[in-house]
C-alpha atoms as a PDB file:
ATOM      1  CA  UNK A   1      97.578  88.041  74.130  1.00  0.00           C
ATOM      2  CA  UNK A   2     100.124  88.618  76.775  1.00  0.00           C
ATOM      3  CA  UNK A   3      99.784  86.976  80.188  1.00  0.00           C
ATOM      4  CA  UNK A   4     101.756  88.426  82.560  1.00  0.00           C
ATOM      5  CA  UNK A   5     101.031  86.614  86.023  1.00  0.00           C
ATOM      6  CA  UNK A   6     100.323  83.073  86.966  1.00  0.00           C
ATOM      7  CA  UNK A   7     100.177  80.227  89.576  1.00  0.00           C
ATOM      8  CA  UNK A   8     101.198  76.678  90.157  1.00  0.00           C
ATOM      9  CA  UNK A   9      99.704  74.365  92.413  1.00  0.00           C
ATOM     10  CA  UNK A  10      98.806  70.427  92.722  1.00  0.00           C
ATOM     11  CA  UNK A  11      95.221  69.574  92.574  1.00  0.00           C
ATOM     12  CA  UNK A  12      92.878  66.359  91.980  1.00  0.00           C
ATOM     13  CA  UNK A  13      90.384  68.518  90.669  1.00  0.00           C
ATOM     14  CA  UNK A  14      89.630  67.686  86.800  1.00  0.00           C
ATOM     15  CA  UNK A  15      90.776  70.382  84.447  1.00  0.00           C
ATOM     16  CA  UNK A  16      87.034  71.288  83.296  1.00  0.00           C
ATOM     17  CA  UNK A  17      86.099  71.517  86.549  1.00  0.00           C
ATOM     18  CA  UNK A  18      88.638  74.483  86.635  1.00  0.00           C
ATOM     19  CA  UNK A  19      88.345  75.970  82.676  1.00  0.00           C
ATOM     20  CA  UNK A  20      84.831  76.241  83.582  1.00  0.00           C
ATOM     21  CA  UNK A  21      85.744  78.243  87.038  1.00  0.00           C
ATOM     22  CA  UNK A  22      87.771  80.569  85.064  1.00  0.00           C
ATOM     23  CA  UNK A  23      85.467  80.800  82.288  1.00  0.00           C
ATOM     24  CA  UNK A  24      82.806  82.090  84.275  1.00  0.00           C
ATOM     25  CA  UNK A  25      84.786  84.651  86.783  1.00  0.00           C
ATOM     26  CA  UNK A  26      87.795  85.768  84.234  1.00  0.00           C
ATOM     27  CA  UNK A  27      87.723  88.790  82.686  1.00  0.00           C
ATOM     28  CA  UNK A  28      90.786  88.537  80.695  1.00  0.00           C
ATOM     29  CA  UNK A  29      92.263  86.305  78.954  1.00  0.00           C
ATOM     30  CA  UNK A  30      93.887  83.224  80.498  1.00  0.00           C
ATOM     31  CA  UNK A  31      95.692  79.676  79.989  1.00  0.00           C
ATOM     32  CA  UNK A  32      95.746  76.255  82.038  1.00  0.00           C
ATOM     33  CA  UNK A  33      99.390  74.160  81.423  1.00  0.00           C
ATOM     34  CA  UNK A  34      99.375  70.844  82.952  1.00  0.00           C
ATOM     35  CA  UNK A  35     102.998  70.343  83.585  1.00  0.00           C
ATOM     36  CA  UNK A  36     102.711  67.088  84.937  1.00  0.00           C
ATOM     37  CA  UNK A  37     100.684  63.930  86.030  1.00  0.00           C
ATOM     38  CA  UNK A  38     101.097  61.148  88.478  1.00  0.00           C
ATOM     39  CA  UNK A  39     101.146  57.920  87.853  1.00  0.00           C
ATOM     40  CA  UNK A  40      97.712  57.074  89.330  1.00  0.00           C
ATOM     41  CA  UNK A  41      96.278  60.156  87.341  1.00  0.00           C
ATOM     42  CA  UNK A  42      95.041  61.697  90.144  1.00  0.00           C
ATOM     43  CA  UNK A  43      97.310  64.308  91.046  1.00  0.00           C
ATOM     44  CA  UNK A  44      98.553  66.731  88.615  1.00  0.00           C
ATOM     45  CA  UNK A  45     100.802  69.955  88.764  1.00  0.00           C
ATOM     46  CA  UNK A  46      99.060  72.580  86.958  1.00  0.00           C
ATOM     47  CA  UNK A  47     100.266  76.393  86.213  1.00  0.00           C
ATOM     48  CA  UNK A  48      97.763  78.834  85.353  1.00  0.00           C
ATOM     49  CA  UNK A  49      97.998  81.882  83.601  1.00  0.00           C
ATOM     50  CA  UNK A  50      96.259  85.538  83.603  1.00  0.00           C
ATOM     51  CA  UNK A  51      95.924  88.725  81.586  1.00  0.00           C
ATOM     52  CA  UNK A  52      95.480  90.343  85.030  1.00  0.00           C
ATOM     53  CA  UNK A  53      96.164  90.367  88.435  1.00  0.00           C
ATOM     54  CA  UNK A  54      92.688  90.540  89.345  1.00  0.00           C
ATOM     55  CA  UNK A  55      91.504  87.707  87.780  1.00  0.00           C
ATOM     56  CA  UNK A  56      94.813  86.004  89.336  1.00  0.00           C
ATOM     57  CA  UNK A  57      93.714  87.115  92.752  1.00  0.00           C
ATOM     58  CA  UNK A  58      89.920  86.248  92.323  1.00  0.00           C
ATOM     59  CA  UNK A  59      91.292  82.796  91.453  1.00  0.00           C
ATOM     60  CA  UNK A  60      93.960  82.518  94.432  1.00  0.00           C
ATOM     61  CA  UNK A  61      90.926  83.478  96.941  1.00  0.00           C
ATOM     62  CA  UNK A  62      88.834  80.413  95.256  1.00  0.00           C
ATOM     63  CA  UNK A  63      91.655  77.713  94.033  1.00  0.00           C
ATOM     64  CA  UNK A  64      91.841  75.694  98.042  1.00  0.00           C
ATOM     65  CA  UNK A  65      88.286  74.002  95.909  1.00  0.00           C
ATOM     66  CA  UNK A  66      90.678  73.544  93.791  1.00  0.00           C
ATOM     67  CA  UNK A  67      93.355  71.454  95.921  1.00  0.00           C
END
């Protein structure tokens, strides 16, 4: 498995919440890296990875649920 694009964002949203999102609406294959977490555990940088750049996109047009 090769994924070739990704994004990174900061988001209070729980990780499930957003395996679950890309589960559903991915067609390819895809990865979720928490690269870090506050203090407080609420905020957390995430980077997320794609196959393909149209899942990428279909997530970019969803992910401000996400932030």
């Amino acid at each position: 498995m090769t994924l070739h694009t990704g994004l990174k964002f900061k988001t209070s949203t729980q990780i499930n919440v957003i395996e679950d999102w890309l589960d559903a609406n991915c067609k390819g294959e895809w990865d979720v890296d928490i690269e870090a977490i506050s203090t407080a555990l609420r905020q957390k940088s995430i980077a997320v990875y794609f196959e393909n750049e149209d899942d990428r996109d279909a997530f970019k047009a969803a992910y401000k649920s996400f932030t």
